[in-house]
C-alpha atoms as a PDB file:
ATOM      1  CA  UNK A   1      -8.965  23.868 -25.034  1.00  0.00           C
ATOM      2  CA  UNK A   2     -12.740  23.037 -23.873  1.00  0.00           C
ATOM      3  CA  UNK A   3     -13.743  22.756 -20.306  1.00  0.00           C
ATOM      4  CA  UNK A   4     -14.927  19.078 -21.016  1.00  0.00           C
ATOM      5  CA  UNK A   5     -11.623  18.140 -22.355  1.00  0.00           C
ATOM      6  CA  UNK A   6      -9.805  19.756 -19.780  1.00  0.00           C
ATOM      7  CA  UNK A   7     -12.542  18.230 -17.448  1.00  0.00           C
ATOM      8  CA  UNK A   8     -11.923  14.259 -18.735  1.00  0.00           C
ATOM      9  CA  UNK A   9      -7.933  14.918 -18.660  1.00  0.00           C
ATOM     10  CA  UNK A  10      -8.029  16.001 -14.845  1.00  0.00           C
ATOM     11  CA  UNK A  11     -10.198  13.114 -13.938  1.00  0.00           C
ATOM     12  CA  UNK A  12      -8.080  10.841 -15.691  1.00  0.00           C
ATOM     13  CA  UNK A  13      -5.204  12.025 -14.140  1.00  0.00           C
ATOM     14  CA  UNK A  14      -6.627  11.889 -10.830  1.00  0.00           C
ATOM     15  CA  UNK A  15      -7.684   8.519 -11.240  1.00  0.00           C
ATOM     16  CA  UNK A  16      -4.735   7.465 -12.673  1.00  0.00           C
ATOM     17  CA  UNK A  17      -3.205   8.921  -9.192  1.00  0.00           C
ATOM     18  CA  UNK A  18      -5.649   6.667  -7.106  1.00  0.00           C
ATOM     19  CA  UNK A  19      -4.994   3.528  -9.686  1.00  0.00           C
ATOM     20  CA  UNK A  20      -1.887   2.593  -7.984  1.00  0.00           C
ATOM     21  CA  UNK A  21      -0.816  -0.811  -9.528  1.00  0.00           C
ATOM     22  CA  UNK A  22      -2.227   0.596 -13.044  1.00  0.00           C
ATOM     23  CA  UNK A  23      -4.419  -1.857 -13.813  1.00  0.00           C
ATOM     24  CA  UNK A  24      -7.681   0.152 -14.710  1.00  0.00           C
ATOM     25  CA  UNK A  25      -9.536  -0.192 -11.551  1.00  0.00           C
ATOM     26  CA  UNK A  26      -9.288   1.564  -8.093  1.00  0.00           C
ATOM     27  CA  UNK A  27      -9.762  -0.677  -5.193  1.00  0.00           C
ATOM     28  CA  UNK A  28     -11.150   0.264  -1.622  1.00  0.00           C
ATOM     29  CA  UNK A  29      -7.585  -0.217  -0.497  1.00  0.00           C
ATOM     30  CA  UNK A  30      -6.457   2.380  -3.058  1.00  0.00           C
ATOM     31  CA  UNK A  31      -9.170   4.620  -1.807  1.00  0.00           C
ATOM     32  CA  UNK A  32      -8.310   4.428   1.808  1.00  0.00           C
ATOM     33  CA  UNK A  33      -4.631   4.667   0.635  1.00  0.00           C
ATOM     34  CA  UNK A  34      -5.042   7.899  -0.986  1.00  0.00           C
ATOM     35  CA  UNK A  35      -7.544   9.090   1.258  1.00  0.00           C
ATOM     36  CA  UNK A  36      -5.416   8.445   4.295  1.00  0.00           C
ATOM     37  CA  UNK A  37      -4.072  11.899   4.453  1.00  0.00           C
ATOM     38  CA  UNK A  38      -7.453  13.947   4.567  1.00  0.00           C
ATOM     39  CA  UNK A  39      -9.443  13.835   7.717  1.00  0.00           C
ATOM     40  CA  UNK A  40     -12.058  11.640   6.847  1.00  0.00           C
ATOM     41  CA  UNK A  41     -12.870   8.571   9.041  1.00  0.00           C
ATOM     42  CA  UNK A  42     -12.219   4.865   7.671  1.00  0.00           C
ATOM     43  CA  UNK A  43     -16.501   4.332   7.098  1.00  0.00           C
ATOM     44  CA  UNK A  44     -16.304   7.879   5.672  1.00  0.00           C
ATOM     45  CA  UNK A  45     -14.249   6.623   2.500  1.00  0.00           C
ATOM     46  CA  UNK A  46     -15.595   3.443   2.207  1.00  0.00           C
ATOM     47  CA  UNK A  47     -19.456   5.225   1.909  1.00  0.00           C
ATOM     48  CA  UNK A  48     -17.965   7.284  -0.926  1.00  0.00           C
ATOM     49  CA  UNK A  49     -16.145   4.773  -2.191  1.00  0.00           C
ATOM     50  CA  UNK A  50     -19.764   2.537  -2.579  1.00  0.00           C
ATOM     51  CA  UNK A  51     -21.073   6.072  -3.839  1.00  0.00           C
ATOM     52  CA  UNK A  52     -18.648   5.785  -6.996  1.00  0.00           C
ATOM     53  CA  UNK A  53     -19.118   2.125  -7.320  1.00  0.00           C
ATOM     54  CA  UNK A  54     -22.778   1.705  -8.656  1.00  0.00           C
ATOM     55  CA  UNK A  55     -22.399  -1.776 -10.171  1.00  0.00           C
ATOM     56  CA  UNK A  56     -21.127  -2.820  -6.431  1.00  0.00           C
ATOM     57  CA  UNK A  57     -18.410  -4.984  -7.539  1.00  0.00           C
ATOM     58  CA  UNK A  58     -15.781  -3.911  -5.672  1.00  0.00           C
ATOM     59  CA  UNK A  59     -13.742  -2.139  -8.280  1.00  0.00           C
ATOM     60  CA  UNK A  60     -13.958   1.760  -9.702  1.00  0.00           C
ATOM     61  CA  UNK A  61     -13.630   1.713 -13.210  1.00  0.00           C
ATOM     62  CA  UNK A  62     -13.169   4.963 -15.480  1.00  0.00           C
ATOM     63  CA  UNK A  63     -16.328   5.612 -16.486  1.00  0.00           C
ATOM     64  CA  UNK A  64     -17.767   4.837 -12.538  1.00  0.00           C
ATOM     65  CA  UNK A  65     -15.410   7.685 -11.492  1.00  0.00           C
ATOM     66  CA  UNK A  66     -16.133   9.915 -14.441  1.00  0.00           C
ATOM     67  CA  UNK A  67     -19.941   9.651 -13.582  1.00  0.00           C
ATOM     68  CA  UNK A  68     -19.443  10.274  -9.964  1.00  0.00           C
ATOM     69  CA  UNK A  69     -18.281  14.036 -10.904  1.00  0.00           C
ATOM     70  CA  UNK A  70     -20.550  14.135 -13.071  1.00  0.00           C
ATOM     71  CA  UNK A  71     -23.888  13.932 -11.367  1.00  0.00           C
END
């Protein structure tokens, strides 16, 4: 198996984990939800959430995420 296919399934999957009503976008609320448990402070996760989201509406899509680990 490639590294870029094993690359694409992890992000999906991790995505998938932060997606938690399944309906193809992660919301700032699933963001804090997940990122709850680390150590990071509430404007801490919302800058990296606005990091991922570069068309600023609100929502992570797929490709958003898959671009974030990629640059």
């Amino acid at each position: 198996m490639s590294t870029t296919k094993t690359s694409f399934d992890d992000l999906r999957s991790e995505f998938d984990r932060l997606d938690e009503d399944r309906d193809g976008y992660i919301t700032l609320d699933e963001f804090r939800a997940f990122h709850s448990k680390t150590t990071k402070d509430d404007s801490a996760i919302a800058k990296a959430f606005a990091a991922i989201d570069s068309d600023k509406d609100g929502l992570v899509t797929f490709e958003e995420f898959q671009r974030a680990y990629k640059d």
